[in-house]
Protein backbone atom coordinates (compact mmCIF):
# COMPACT_ATOMS: atom_id res chain seq x y z
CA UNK A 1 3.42 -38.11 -18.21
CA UNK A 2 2.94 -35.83 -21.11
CA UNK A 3 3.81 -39.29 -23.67
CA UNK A 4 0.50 -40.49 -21.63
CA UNK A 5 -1.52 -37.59 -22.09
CA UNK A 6 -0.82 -37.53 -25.19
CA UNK A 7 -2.36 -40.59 -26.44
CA UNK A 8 -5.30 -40.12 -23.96
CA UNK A 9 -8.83 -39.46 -24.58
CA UNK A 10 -10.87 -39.91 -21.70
CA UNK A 11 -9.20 -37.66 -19.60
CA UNK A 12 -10.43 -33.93 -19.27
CA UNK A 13 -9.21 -32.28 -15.82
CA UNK A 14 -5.69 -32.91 -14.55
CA UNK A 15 -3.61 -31.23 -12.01
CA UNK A 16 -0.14 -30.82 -11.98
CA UNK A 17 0.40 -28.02 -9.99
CA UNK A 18 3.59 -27.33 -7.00
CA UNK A 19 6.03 -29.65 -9.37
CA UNK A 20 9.74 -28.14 -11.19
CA UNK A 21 8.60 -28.78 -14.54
CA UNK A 22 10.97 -26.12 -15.64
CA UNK A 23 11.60 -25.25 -19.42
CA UNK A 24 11.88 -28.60 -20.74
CA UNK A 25 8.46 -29.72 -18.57
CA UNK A 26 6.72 -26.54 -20.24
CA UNK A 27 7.14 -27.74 -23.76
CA UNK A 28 6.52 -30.84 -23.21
CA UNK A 29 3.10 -29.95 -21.52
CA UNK A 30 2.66 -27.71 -24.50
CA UNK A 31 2.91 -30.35 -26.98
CA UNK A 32 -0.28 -32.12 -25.00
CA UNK A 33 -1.91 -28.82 -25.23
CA UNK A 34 -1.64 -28.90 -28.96
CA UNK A 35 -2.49 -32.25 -29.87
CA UNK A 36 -4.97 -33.53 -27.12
CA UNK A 37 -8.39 -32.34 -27.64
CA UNK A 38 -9.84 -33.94 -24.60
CA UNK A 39 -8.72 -31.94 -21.55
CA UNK A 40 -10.63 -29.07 -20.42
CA UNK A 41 -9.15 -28.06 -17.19
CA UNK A 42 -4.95 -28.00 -16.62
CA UNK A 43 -3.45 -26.70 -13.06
CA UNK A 44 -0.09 -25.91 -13.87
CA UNK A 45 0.63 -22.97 -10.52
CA UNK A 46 3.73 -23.15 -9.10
CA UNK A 47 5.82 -24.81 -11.09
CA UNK A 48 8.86 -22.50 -12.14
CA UNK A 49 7.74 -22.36 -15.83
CA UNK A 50 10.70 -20.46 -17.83
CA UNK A 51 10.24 -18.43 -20.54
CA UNK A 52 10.88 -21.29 -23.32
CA UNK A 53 8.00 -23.24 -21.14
CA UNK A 54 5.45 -20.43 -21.31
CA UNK A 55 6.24 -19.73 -24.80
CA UNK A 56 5.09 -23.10 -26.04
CA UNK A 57 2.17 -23.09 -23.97
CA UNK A 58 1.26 -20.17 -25.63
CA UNK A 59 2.25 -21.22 -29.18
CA UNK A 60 -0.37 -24.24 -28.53
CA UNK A 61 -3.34 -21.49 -27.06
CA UNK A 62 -3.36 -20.04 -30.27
CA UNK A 63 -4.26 -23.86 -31.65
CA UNK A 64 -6.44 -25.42 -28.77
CA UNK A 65 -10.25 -25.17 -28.90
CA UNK A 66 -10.81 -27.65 -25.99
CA UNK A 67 -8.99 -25.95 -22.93
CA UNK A 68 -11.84 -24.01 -20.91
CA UNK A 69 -9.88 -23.68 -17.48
CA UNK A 70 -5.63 -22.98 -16.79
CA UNK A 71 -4.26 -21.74 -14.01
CA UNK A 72 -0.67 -20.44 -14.60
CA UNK A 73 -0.46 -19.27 -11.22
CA UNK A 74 2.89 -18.48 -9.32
CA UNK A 75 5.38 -19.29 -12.11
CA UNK A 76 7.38 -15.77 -11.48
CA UNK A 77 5.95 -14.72 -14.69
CA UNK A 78 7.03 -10.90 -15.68
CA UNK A 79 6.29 -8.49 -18.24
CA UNK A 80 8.34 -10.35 -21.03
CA UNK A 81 5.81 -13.55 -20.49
CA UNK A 82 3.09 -10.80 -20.44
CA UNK A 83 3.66 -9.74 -23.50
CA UNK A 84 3.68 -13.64 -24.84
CA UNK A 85 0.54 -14.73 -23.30
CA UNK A 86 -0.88 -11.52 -24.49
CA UNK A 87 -0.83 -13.38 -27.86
CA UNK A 88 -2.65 -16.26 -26.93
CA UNK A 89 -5.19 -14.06 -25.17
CA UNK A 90 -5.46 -12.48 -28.31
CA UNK A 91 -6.24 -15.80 -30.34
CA UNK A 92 -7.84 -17.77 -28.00
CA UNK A 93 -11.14 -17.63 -27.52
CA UNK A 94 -12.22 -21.28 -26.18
CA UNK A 95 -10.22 -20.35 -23.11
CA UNK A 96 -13.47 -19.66 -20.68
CA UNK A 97 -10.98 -18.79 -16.94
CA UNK A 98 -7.28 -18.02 -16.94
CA UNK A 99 -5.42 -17.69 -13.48
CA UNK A 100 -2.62 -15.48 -13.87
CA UNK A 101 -2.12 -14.77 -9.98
CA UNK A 102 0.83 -14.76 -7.56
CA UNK A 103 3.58 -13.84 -10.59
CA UNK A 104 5.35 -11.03 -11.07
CA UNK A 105 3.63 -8.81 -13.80
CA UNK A 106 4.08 -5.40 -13.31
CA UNK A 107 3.45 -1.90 -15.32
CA UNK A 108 3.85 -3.03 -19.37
CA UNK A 109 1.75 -6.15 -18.95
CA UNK A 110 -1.16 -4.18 -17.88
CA UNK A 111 -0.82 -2.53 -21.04
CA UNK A 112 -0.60 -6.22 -22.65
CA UNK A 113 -3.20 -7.82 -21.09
CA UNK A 114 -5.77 -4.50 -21.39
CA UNK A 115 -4.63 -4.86 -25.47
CA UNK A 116 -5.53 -8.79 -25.31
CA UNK A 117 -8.97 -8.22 -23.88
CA UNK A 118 -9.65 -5.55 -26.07
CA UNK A 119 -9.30 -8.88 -28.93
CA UNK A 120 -10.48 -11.75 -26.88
CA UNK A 121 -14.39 -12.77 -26.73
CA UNK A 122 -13.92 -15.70 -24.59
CA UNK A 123 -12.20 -15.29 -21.64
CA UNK A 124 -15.34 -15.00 -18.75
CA UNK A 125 -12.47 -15.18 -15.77
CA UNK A 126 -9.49 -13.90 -15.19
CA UNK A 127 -7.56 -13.57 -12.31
CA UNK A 128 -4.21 -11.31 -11.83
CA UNK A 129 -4.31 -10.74 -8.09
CA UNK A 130 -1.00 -10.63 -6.21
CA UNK A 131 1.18 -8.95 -8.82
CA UNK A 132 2.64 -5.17 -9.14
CA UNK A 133 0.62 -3.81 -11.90
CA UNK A 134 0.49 -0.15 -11.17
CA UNK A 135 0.43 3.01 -12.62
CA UNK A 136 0.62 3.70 -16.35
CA UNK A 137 -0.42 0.07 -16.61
CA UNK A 138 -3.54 -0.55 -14.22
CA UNK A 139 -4.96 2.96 -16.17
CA UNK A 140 -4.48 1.24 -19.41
CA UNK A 141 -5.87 -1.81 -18.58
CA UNK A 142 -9.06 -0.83 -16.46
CA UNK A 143 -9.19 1.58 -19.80
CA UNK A 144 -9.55 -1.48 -22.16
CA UNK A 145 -12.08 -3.07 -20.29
CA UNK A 146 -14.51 -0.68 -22.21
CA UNK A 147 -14.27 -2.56 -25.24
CA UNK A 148 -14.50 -6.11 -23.43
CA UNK A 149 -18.22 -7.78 -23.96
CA UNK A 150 -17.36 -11.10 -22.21
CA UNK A 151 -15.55 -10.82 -19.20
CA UNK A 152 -18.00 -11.73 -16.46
CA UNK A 153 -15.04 -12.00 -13.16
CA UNK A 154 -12.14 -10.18 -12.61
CA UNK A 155 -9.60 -10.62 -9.65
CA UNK A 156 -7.29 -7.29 -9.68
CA UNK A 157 -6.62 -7.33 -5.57
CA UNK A 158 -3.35 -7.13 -4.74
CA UNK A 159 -1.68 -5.16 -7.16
CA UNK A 160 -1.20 -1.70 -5.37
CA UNK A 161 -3.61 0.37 -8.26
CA UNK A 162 -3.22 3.27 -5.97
CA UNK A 163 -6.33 5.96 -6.98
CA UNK A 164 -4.38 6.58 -9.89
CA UNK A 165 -5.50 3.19 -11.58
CA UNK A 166 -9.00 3.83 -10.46
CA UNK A 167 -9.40 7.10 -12.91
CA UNK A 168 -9.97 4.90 -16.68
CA UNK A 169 -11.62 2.01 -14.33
CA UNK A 170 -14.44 4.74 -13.61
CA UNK A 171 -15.05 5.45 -17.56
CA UNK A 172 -14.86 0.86 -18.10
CA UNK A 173 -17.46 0.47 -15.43
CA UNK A 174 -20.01 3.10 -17.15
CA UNK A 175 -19.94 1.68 -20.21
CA UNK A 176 -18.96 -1.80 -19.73
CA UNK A 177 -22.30 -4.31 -19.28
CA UNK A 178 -20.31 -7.28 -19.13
CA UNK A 179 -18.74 -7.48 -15.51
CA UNK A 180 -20.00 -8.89 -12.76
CA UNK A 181 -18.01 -9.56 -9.99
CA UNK A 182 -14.43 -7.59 -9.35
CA UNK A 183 -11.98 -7.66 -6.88
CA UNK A 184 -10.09 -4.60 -5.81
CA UNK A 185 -9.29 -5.34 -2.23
CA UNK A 186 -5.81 -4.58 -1.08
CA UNK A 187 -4.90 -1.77 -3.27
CA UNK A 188 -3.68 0.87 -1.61
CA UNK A 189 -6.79 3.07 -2.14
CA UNK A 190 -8.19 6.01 -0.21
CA UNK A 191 -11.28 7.60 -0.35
CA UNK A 192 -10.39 9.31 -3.90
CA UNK A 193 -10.03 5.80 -5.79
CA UNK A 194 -13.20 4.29 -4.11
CA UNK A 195 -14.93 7.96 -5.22
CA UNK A 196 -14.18 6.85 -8.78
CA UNK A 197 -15.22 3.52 -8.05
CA UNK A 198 -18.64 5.22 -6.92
CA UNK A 199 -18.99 7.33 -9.88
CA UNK A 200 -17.95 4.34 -12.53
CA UNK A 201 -20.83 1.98 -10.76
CA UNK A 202 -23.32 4.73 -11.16
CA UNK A 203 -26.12 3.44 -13.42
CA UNK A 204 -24.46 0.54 -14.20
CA UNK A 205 -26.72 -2.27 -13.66
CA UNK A 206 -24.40 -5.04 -14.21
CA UNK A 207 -21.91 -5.29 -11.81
CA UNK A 208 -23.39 -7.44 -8.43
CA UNK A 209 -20.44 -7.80 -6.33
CA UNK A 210 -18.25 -5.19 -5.02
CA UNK A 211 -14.85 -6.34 -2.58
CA UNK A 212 -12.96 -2.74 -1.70
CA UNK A 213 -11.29 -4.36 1.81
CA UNK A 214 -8.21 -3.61 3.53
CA UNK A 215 -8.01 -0.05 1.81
CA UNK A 216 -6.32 2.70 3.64
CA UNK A 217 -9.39 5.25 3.89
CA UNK A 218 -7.76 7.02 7.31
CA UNK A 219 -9.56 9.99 6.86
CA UNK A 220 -13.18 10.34 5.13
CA UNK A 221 -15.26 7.69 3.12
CA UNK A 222 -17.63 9.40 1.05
CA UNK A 223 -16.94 7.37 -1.80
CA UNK A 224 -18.33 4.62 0.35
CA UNK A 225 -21.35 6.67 1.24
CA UNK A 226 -21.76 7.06 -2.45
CA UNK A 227 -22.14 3.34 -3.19
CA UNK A 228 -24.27 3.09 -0.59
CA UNK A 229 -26.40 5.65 -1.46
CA UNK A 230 -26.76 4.65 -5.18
CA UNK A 231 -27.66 1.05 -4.04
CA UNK A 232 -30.32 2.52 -2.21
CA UNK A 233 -31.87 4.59 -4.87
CA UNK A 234 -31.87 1.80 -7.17
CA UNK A 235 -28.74 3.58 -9.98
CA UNK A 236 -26.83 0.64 -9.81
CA UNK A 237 -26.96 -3.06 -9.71
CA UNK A 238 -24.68 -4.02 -7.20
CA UNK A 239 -26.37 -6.96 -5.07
CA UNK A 240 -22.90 -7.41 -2.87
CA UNK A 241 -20.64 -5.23 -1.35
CA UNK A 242 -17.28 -6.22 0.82
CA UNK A 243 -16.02 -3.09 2.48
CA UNK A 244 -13.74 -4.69 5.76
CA UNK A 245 -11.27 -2.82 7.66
CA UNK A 246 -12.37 0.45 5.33
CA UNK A 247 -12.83 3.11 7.88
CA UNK A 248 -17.02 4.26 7.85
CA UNK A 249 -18.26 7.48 9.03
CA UNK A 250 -21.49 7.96 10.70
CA UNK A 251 -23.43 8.62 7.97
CA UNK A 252 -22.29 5.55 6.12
CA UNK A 253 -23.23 2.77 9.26
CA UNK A 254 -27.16 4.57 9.74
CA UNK A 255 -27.20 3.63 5.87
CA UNK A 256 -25.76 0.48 6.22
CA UNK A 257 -28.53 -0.30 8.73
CA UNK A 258 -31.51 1.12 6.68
CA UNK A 259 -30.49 -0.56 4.15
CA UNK A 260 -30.46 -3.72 6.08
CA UNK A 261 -33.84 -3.48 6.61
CA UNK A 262 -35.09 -2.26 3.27
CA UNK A 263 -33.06 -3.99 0.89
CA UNK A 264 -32.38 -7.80 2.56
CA UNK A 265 -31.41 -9.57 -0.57
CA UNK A 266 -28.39 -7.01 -0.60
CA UNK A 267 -25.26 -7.90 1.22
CA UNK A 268 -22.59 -5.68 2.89
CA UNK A 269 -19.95 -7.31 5.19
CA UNK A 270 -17.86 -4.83 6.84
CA UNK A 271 -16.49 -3.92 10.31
CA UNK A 272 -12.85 -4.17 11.12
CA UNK A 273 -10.96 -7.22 12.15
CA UNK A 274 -8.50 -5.32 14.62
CA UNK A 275 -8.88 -2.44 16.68
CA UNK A 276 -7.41 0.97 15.38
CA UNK A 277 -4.50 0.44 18.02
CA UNK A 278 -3.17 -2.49 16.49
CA UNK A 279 -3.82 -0.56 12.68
CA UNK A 280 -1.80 2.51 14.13
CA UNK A 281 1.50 -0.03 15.07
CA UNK A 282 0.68 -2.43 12.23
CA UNK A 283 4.39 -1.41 11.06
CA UNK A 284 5.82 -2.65 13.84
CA UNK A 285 5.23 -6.31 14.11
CA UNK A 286 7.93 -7.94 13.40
CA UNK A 287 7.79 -9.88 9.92
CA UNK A 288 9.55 -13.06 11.68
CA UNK A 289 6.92 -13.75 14.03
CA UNK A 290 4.60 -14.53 10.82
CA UNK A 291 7.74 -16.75 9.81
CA UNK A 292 8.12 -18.58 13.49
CA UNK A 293 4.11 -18.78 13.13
CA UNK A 294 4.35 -20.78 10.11
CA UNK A 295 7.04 -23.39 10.95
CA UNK A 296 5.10 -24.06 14.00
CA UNK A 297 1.81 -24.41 12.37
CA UNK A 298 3.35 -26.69 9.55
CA UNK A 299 5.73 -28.23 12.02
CA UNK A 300 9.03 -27.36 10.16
CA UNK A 301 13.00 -26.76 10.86
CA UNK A 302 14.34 -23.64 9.49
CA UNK A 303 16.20 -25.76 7.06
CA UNK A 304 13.59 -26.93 5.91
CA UNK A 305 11.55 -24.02 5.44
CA UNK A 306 14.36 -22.94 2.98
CA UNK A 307 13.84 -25.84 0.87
CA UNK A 308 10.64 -25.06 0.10
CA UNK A 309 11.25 -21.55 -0.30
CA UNK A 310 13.77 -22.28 -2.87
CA UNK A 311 12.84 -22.18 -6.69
CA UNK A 312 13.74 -25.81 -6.94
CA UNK A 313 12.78 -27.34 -3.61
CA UNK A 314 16.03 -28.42 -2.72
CA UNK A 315 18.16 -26.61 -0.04
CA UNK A 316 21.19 -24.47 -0.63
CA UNK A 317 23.18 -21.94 1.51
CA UNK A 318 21.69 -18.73 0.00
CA UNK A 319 19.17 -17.74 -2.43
CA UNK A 320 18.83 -14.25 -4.36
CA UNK A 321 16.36 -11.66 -3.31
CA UNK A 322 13.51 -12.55 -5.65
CA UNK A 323 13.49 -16.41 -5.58
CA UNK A 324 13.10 -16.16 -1.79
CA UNK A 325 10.65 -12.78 -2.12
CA UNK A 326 8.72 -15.22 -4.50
CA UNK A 327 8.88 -17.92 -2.21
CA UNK A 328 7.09 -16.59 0.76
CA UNK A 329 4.30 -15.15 -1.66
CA UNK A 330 4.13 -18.91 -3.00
CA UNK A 331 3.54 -20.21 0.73
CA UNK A 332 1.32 -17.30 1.77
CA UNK A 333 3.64 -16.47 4.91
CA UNK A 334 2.55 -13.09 4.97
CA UNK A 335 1.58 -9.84 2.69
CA UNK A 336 3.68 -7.93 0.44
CA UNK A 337 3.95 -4.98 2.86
CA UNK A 338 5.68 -7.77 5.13
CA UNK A 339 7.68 -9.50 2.79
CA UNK A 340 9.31 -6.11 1.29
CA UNK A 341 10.02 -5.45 5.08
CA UNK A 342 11.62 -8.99 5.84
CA UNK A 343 13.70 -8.71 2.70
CA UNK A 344 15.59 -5.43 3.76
CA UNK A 345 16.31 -6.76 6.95
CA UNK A 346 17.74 -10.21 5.86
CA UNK A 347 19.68 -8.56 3.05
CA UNK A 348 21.20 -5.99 5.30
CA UNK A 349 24.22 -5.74 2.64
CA UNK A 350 22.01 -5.31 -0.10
CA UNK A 351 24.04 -7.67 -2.54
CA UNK A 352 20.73 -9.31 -3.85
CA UNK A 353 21.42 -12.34 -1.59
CA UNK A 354 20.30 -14.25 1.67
CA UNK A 355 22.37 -16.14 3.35
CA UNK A 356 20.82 -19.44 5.26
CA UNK A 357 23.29 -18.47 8.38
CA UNK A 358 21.65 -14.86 8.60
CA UNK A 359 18.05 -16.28 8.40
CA UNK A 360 18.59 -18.90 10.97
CA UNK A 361 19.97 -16.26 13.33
CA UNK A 362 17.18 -14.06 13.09
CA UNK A 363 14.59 -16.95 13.22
């Protein structure tokens, strides 16, 4: 395939996503990166790129002018890759979207990544939803997106910021006039992150869409009631604003509904999807049942739900802890609160291992 590519010039988009390319696949692919100057647009999620892979793919970044759109996406990527695609952040800047979700990047490669942006004036999306970047490293990267003056998207849900990774993100979104669209849904804030999210939006008249859902406000929202006051005395720009399953008080819903009437062209969707019952036993539920729902719904045998689990696709009696933790994030079975809570119950001996046996019995 990549002998093909190679010697082709009419072709610009191709996806080769959910294969094993593997180590040797990877530098092949990176060789077409280098040398073709046709394609535009390469899908390469999902297909257990090793380090070797992603460092030739990055070695031909720094080279390519051509590539506009890759998506890198679940490749179990960690800080080590971080810190080598960090590099061709750094030296790219032809590269217009990157997808970097669903891998495994955690505190340093927010630190990386904030560093590459700080460099890069091409990148205009870039997603890094579904990994652990927390901490230390969401402060230092929201912290770099002050100096950023091209990045129009960002995709950060799904990375547990907490409120701590909120405090820099306030100082980026007063001076940055770049953004305009991010994604902070699912990250664990409460009403003190989305406060700093209220006070970083504040006369910034760039940034048009908002998504703060599925954060654990259980007590006030007045950072909520700030947004929604400074959209409606015109000190920010924000044209969008996705606040589901975040917990409104009374003030907040009258000023939802005023603003309804007086601002139409600006859109809130909000309202939660369950009733506070089913929030209050959420912990409860059972992780299998999401399991059992999704070998019905995709009509499979346990067996061979463990193939496809499996880093390779083929089936084998047991699999560690993180190829089968990355597995069920690669299939969307359920969220990471579930998956953590699955884990610890099918690796009741905590040896880093699950055994086929043990997950048939409990599904």
């Amino acid at each position: 395939m990549a002998a093909i590519l190679l010697s082709n010039h009419t072709t610009t988009k191709i996806n080769l996503g959910d294969n094993a390319f593997g180590e040797r696949g990877g530098a092949y692919i990176g060789a077409v990166i280098q040398r073709n100057t046709s394609l535009t647009e390469m899908i390469l999620s999902n297909n257990n790129l090793s380090r070797d892979g992603v460092l030739s793919i990055t070695n031909a970044l720094k080279a390519n002018t051509t590539m506009r759109r890759l998506d890198l996406s679940g490749n179990g990527l960690d800080d080590k890759d971080a810190r080598i695609l960090s590099e061709a952040i750094k030296n790219n800047n032809s590269l217009r979207y990157l997808n970097l979700s669903y891998n495994n990047f955690a505190e340093l490669s927010g630190n990386y990544f904030g560093s590459a942006l700080q460099m890069n004036n091409g990148l205009l999306e870039l997603d890094l939803s579904w990994n652990h970047i927390r901490l230390g490293g969401a402060a230092s990267f929201c912290s770099c997106l002050c100096y950023n003056d091209t990045l129009v998207k960002l995709d950060l849900s799904w990375n547990g910021f907490d409120d701590f990774g909120t405090t820099t993100l306030c100082e980026a979104l007063k001076r940055n006039t770049r953004l305009t669209e991010l994604f902070l849904n699912n990250n664990r804030l409460s009403d003190v992150g989305i406060q700093n999210v209220a006070k970083g939006i504040e006369g910034n008249t760039t940034l048009e869409e908002l998504d703060l859902s599925h954060n654990p406000v259980l007590t006030s929202c007045d950072g909520v009631l700030k947004i929604l006051e400074a959209v409606e005395k015109n000190r920010c720009g924000l044209m969008k604003l996705i606040i589901v399953d975040v917990r409104l008080n009374d003030d907040s819903v009258l000023l939802i509904q005023k603003l309804k009437v007086e601002k139409q062209d600006f859109v809130i969707n909000y309202g939660c999807k369950k009733s506070d019952e089913f929030m209050a036993k959420k912990e409860e539920v059972n992780p299998f049942e999401f399991v059992k729902e999704y070998m019905e719904k995709n009509k499979l045998h346990s067996s061979d739900l463990f193939k496809r689990l499996s880093k390779n696709g083929e089936f084998q009696d047991s699999m560690s802890t993180k190829d089968f933790t990355e597995g069920v994030k690669r299939l969307n079975i359920m969220n990471a609160f579930y998956v953590e809570k699955l884990v610890s119950m099918l690796d009741c001996d905590s040896d880093g291992e699950i055994d086929y046996s043990e997950f048939v019995k409990q599904s």
